[in-house]
Protein backbone atom coordinates (compact mmCIF):
# COMPACT_ATOMS: atom_id res chain seq x y z
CA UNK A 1 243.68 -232.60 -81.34
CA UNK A 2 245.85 -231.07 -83.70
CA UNK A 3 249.23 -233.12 -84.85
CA UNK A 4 251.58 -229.23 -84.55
CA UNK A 5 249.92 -228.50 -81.28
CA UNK A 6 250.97 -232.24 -80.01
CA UNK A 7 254.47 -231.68 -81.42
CA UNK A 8 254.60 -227.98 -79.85
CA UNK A 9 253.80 -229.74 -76.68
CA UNK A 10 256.58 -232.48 -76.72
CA UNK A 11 259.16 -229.91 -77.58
CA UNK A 12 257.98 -227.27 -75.40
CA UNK A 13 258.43 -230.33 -72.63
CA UNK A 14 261.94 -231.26 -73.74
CA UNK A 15 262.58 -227.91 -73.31
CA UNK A 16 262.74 -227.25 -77.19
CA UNK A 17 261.56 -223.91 -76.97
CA UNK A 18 262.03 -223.09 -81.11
CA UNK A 19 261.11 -226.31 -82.07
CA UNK A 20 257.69 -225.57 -80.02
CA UNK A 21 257.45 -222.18 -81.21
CA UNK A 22 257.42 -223.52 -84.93
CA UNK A 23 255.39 -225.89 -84.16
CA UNK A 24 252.49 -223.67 -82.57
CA UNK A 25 253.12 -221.13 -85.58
CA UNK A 26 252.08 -223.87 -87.28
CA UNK A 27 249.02 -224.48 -85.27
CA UNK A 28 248.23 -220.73 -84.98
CA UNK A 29 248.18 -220.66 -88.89
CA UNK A 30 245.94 -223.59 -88.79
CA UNK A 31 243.79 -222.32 -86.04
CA UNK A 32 243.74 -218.77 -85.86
CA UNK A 33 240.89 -218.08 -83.11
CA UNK A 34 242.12 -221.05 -80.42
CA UNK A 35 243.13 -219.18 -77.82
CA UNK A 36 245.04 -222.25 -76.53
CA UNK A 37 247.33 -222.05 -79.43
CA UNK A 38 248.27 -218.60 -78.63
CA UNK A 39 248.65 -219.39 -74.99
CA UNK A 40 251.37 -221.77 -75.94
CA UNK A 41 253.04 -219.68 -78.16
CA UNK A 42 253.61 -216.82 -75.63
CA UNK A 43 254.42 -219.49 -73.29
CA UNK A 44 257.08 -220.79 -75.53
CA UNK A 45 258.14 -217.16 -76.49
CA UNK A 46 258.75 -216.68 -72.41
CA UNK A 47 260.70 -219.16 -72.18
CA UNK A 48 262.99 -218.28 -75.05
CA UNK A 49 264.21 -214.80 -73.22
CA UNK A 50 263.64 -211.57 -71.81
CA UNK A 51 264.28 -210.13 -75.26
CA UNK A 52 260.95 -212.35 -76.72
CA UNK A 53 258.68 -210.59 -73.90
CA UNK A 54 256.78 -208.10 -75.94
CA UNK A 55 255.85 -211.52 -78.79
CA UNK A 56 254.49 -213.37 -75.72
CA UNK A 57 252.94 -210.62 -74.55
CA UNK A 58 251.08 -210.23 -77.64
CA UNK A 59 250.26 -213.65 -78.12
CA UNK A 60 248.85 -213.61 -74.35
CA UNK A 61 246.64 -210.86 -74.98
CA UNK A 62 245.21 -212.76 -78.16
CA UNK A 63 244.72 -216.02 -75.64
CA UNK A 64 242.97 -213.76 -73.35
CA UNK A 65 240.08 -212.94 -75.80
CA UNK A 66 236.96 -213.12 -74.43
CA UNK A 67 236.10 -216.17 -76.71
CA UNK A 68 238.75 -218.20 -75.34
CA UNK A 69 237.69 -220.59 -72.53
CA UNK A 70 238.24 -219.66 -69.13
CA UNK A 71 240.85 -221.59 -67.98
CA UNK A 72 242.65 -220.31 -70.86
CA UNK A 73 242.40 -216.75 -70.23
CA UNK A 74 242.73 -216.93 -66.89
CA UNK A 75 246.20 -218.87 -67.47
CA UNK A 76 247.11 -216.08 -70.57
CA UNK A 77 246.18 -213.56 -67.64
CA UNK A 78 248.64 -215.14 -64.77
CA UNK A 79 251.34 -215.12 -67.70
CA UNK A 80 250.87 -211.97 -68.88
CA UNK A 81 251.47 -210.70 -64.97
CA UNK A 82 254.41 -212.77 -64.77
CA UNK A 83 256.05 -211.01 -68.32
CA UNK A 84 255.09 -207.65 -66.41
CA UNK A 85 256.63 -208.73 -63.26
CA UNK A 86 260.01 -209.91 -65.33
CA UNK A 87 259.81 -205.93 -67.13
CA UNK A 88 259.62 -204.47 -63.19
CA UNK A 89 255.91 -203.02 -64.61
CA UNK A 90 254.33 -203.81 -61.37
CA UNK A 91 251.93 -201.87 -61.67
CA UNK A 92 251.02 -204.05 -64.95
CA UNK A 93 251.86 -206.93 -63.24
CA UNK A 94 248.65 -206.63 -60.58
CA UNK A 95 246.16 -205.54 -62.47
CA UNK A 96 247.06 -208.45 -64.94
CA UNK A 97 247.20 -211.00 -61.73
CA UNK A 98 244.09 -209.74 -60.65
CA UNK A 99 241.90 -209.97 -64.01
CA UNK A 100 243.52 -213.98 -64.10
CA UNK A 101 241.68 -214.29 -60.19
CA UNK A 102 238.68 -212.76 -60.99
CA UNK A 103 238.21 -214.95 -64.27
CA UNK A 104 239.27 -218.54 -62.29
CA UNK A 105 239.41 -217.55 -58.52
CA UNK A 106 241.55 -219.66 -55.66
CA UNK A 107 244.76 -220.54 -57.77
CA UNK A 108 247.08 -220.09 -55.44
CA UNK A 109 250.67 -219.47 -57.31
CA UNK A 110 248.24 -216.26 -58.68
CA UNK A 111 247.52 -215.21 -55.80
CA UNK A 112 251.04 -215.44 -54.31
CA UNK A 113 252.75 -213.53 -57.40
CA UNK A 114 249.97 -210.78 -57.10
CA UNK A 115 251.36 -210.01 -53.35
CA UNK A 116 254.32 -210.34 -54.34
CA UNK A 117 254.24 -207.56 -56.98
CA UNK A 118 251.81 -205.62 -54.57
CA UNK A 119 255.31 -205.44 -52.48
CA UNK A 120 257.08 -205.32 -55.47
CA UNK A 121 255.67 -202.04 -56.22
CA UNK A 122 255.35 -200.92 -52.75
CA UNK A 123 259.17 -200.94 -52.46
CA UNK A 124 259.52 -199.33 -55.87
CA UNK A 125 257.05 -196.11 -54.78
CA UNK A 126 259.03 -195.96 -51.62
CA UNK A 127 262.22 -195.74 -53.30
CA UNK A 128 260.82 -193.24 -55.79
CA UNK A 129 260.00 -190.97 -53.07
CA UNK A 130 263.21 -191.14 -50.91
CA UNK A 131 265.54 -190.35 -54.43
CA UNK A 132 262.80 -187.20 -55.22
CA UNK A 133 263.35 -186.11 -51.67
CA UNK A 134 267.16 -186.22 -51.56
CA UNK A 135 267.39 -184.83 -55.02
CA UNK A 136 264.88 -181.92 -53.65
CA UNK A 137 267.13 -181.63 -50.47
CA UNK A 138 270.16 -180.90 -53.05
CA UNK A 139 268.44 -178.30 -54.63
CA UNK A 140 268.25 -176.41 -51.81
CA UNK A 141 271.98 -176.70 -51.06
């Protein structure tokens, strides 16, 4: 085990989130192909804001490698729907939910968040349509 990716863990747990970010910097310098160190950093990053999104979301498509274990990308996956879900990119959202399924099937809190962005978007396309339709009706006004 690697001492920054310990500390990174005790922080991110005390809700340190910068502490833990510097300390799996650290470990990412260290250990540049673990694709659990990168899945920790974007989950720190997540936790530090909206406005760190697009960081985690790079460091959760660098855990989701296809040389990362499973249960790492599959976890990488589920996180990268739920930094979708948080940007309203539904769309995004599902097809990340579903890749995190299809690489560990049966976790449930997956399979929730992947209906609920399925309604999520849903209710977004519906929307859509009823504002092109009454901007269309006042057109013709």
């Amino acid at each position: 085990e690697n001492g920054d990716v310990a500390d990174g863990n005790e922080q991110l747990a005390k809700g340190r989130f910068k502490e833990a970010l510097a300390s799996y910097d650290a470990a990412a310098r260290e250990l540049p192909s673990r694709g659990e160190v990168h899945l920790n950093r974007g989950l720190a990053l997540m936790r530090m804001g909206d406005d760190k999104l697009d960081q985690a979301m790079q460091a959760l498509k660098v855990a989701s490698a296809p040389e990362s274990p499973k249960t790492v990308r599959a976890r990488a996956f589920a996180s990268l729907g739920d930094a979708f879900f948080r940007k309203e990119d539904f769309e995004a959202a599902i097809e990340s939910y579903k890749k995190s399924l299809l690489t560990a099937p049966g976790n449930k809190n997956t399979a929730w968040n992947l209906e609920l962005a399925k309604q999520k978007q849903k209710k977004t396309e519906e929307q859509q349509k009823k504002d092109q339709e009454k901007k269309e009706r006042n057109l013709h006004i």
